[in-house]
Protein backbone atom coordinates (compact mmCIF):
# COMPACT_ATOMS: atom_id res chain seq x y z
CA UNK A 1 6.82 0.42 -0.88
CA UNK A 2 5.00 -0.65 1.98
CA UNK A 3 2.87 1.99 4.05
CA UNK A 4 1.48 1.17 7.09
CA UNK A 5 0.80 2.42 11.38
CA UNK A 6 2.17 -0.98 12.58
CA UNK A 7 5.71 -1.80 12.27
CA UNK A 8 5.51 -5.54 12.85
CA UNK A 9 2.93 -5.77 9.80
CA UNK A 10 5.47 -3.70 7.90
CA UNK A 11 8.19 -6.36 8.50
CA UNK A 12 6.18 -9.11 8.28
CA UNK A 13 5.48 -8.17 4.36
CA UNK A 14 8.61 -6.89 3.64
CA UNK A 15 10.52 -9.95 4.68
CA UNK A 16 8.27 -12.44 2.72
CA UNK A 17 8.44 -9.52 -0.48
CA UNK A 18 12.41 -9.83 -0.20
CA UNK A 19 12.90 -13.28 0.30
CA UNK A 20 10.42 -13.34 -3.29
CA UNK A 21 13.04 -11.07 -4.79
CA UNK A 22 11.41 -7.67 -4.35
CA UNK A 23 12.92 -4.55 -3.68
CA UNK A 24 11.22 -3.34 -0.47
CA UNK A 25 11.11 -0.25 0.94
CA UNK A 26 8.86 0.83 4.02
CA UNK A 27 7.63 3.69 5.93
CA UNK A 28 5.00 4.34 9.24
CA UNK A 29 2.25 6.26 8.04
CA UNK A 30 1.06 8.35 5.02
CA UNK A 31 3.60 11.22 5.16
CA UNK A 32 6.49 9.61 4.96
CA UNK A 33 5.48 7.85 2.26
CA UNK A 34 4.86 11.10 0.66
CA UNK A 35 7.90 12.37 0.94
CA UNK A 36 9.54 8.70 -0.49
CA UNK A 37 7.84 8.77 -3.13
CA UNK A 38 9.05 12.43 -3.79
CA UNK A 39 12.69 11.15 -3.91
CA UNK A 40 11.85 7.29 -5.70
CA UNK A 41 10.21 5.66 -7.76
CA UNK A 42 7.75 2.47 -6.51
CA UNK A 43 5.90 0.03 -9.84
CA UNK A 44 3.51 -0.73 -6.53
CA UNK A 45 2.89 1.05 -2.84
CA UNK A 46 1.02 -1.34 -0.54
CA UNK A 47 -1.28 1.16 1.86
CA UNK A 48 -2.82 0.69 4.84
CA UNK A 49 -6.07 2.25 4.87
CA UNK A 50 -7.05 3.71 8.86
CA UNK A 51 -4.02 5.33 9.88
CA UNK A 52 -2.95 8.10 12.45
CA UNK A 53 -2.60 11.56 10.45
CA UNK A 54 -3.21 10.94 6.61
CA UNK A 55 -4.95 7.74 5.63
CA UNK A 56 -4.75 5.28 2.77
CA UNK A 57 -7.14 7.28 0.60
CA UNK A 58 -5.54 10.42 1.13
CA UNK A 59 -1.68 8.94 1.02
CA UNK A 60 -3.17 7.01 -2.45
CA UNK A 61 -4.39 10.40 -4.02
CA UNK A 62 -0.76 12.03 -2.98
CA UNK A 63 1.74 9.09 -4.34
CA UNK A 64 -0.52 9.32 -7.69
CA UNK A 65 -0.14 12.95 -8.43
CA UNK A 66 3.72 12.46 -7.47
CA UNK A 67 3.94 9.39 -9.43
CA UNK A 68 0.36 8.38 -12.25
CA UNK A 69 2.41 5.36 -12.94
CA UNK A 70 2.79 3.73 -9.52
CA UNK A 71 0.06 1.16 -8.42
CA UNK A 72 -1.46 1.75 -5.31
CA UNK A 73 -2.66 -1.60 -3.80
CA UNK A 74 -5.24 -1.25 -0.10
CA UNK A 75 -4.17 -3.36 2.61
CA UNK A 76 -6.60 -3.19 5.48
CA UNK A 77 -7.57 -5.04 9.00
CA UNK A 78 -10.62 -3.64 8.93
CA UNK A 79 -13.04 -4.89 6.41
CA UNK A 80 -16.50 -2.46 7.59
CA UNK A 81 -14.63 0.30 6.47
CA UNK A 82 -14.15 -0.89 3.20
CA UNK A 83 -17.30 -0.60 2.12
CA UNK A 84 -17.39 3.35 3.21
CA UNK A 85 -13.96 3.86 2.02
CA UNK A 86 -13.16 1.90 -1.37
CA UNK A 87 -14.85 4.07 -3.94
CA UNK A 88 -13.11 7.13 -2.68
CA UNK A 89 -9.68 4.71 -2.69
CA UNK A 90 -10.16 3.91 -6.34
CA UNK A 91 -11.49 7.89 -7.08
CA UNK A 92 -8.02 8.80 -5.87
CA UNK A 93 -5.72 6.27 -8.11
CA UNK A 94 -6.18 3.42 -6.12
CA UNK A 95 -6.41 0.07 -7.80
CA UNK A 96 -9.45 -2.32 -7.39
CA UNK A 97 -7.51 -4.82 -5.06
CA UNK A 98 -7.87 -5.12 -1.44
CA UNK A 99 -5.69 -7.07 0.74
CA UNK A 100 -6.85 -7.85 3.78
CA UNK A 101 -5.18 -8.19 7.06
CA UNK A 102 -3.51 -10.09 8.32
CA UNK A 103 -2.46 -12.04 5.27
CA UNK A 104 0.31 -14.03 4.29
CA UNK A 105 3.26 -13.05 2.06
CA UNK A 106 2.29 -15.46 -0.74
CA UNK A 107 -1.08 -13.59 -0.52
CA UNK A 108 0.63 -10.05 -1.37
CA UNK A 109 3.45 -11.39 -3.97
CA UNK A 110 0.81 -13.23 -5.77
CA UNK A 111 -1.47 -9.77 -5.88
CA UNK A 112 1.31 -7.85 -6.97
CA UNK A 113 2.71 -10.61 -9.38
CA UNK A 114 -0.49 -10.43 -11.16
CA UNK A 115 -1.44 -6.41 -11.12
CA UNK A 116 2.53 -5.93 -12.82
CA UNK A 117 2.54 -8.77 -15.16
């Protein structure tokens, strides 16, 4: 799954995730991820980190106590938040992997090519 504010990021990953072969789903924001991940199961959630309403920490912390097995992987466009923001990412699930924005598909199926294999 693929969480993020900005819908041409969203389709920008997806489409270079499904023309790898993955199964992509995507939402806007941290809630309706929520309530996906409520009604499916994801091996790996991609999740923005500053977002309107719940933010990547927060939607991390929710999808793990929905789902311990899912992967949560941090994408993020803005790297001086990172530093504030990672240890409470990786406190709530989150793996140690940050993707930064923008980036290019091979970027993202390589991360998640190595975090499943």
């Amino acid at each position: 799954m693929i969480v993020d504010d900005e819908e041409i990021v969203i389709k920008g990953i997806q489409k270079g995730l499904e023309y790898s072969g993955f199964y992509v789903k995507a939402v806007i924001g941290g809630k309706d991820a929520i309530e996906l991940a409520k009604k499916e199961f994801f091996d790996v959630v991609l999740v923005d980190l500053i977002m309107p309403g719940l933010n990547g920490v927060e939607t991390c912390r929710r999808i793990k106590e929905i789902s311990a097995k899912t992967i949560v992987l941090l994408l993020s466009g803005y790297p001086q938040e990172i530093e504030k923001l990672l240890l409470a990412f990786i406190d709530a699930g989150g793996k140690d992997v940050f993707l930064r924005k923008p980036l290019l598909a091979d970027e993202v199926r390589d991360a998640i090519n190595k975090i499943i294999k």
